[in-house]
C-alpha atoms as a PDB file:
ATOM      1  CA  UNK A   1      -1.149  74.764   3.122  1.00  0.00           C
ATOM      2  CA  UNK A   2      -1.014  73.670   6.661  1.00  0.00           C
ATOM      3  CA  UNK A   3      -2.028  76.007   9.315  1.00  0.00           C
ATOM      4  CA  UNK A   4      -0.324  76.326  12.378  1.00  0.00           C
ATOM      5  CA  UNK A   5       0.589  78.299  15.213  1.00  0.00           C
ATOM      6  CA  UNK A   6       2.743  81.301  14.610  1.00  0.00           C
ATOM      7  CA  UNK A   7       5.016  83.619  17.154  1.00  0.00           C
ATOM      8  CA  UNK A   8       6.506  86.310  15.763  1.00  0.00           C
ATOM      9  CA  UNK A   9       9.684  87.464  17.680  1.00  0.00           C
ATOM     10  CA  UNK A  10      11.217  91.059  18.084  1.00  0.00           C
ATOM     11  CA  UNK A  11      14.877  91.936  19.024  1.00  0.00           C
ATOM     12  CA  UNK A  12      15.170  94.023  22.086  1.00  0.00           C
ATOM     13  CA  UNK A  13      18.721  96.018  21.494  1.00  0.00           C
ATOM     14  CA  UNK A  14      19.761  98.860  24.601  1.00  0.00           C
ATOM     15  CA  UNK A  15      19.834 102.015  22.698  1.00  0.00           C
ATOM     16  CA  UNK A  16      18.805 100.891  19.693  1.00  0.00           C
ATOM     17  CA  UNK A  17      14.652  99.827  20.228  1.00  0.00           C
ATOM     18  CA  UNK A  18      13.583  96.830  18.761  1.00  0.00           C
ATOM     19  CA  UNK A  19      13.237  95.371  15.084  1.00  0.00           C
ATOM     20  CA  UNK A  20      11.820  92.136  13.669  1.00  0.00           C
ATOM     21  CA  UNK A  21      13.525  88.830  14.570  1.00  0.00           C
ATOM     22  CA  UNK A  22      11.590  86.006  12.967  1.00  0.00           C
ATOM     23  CA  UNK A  23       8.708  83.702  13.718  1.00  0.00           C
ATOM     24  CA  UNK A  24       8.322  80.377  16.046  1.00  0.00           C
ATOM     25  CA  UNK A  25       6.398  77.740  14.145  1.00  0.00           C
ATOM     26  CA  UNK A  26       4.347  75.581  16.135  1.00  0.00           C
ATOM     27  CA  UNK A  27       1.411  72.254  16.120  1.00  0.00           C
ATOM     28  CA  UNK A  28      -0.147  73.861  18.592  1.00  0.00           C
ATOM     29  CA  UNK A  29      -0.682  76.479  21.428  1.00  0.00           C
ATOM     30  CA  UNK A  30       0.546  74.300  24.048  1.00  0.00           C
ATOM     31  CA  UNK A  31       4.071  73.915  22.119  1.00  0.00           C
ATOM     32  CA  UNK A  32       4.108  77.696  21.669  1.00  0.00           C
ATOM     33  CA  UNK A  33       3.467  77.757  25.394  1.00  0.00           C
ATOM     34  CA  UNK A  34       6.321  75.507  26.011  1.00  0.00           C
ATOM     35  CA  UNK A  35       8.641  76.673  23.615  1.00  0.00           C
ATOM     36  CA  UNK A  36       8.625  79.951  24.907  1.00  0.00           C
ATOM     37  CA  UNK A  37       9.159  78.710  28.534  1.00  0.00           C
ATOM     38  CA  UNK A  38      12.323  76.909  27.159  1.00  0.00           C
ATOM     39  CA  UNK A  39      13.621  80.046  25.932  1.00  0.00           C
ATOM     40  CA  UNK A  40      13.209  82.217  29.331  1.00  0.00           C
ATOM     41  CA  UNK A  41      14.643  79.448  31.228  1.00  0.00           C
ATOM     42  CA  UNK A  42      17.360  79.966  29.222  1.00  0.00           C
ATOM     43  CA  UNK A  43      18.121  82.900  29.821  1.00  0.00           C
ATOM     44  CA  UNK A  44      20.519  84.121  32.214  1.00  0.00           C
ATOM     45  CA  UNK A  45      19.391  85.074  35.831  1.00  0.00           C
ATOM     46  CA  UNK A  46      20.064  88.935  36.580  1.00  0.00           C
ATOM     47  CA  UNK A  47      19.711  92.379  34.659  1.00  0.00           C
ATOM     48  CA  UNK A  48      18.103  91.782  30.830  1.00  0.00           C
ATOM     49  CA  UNK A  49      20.962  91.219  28.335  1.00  0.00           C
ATOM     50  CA  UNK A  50      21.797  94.538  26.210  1.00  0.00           C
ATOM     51  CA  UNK A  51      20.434  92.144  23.116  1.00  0.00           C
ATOM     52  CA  UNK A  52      17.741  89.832  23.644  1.00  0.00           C
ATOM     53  CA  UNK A  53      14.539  88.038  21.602  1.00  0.00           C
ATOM     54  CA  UNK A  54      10.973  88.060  22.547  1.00  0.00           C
ATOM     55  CA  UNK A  55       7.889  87.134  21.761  1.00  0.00           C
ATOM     56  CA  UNK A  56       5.939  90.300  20.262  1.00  0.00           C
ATOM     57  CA  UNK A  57       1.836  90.417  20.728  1.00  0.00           C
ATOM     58  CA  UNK A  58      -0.303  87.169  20.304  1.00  0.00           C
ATOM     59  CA  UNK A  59       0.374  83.969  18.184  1.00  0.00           C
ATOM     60  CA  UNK A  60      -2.216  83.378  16.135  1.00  0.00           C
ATOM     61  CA  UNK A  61      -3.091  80.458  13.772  1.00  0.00           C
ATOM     62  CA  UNK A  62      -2.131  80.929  10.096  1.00  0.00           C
ATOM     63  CA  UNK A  63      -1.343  79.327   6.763  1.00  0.00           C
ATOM     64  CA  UNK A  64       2.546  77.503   6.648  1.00  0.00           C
ATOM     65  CA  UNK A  65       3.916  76.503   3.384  1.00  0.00           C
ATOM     66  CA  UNK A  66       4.441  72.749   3.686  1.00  0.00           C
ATOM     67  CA  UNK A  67       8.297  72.901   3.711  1.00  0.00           C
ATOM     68  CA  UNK A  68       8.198  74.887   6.481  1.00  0.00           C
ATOM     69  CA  UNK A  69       5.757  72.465   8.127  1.00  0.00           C
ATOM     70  CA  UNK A  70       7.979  69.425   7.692  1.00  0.00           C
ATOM     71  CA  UNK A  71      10.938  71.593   9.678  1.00  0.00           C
ATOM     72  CA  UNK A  72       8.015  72.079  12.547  1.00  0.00           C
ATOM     73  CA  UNK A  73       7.182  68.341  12.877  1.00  0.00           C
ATOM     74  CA  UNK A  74      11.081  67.363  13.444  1.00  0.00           C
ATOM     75  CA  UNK A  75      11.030  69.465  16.129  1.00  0.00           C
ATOM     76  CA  UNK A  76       9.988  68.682  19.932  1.00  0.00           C
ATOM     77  CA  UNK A  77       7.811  72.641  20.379  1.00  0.00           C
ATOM     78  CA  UNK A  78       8.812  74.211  17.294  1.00  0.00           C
ATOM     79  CA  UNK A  79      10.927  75.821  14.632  1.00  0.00           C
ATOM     80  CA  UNK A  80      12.205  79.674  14.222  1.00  0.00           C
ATOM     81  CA  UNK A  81      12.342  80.772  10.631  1.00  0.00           C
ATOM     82  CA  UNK A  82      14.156  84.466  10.034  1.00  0.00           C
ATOM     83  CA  UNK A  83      11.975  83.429   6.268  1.00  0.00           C
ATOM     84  CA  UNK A  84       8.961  86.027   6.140  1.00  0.00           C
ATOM     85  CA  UNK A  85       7.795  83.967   3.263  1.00  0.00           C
ATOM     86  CA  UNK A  86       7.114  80.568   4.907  1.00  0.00           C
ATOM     87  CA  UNK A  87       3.494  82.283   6.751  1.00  0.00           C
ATOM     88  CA  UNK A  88       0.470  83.302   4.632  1.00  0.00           C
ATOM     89  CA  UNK A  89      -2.630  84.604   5.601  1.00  0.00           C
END
């Protein structure tokens, strides 16, 4: 098993709190860095959405099945999975 960088996400919802909302998959800290930049400058400028994704406590380095590993290596930063079962410990 590879081992990679791994971001799990949460899913801020107004009224609602927030619940689980995948991993980002990465080579390395640096693409998790940049990865996560791309995806607040896309964001729109003004009040927070009512629904929005974000990055929930630190990424930390952990075992990736290797099919999930080939979907992170086509990819420029990284790859979000929804799949709970493509990280080990």
């Amino acid at each position: 098993m590879p081992t990679m960088v791994v971001q799990e996400w949460v899913e801020s919802e107004a009224g609602w709190g927030t619940s689980f909302d995948g991993y980002s998959i990465h080579e390395t800290s640096a693409d998790r860095d940049e990865y996560v930049k791309e995806y607040w400058d896309s964001m729109p400028d003004g009040p927070a959405p009512s629904v929005y994704s974000r990055p929930f406590g630190e990424s930390r380095l952990m075992h990736i099945w290797a099919e999930a590993a080939d979907e992170v290596y086509k990819t420029k930063n990284g790859w979000r999975t929804y799949d709970r079962n493509v990280v080990g410990e």
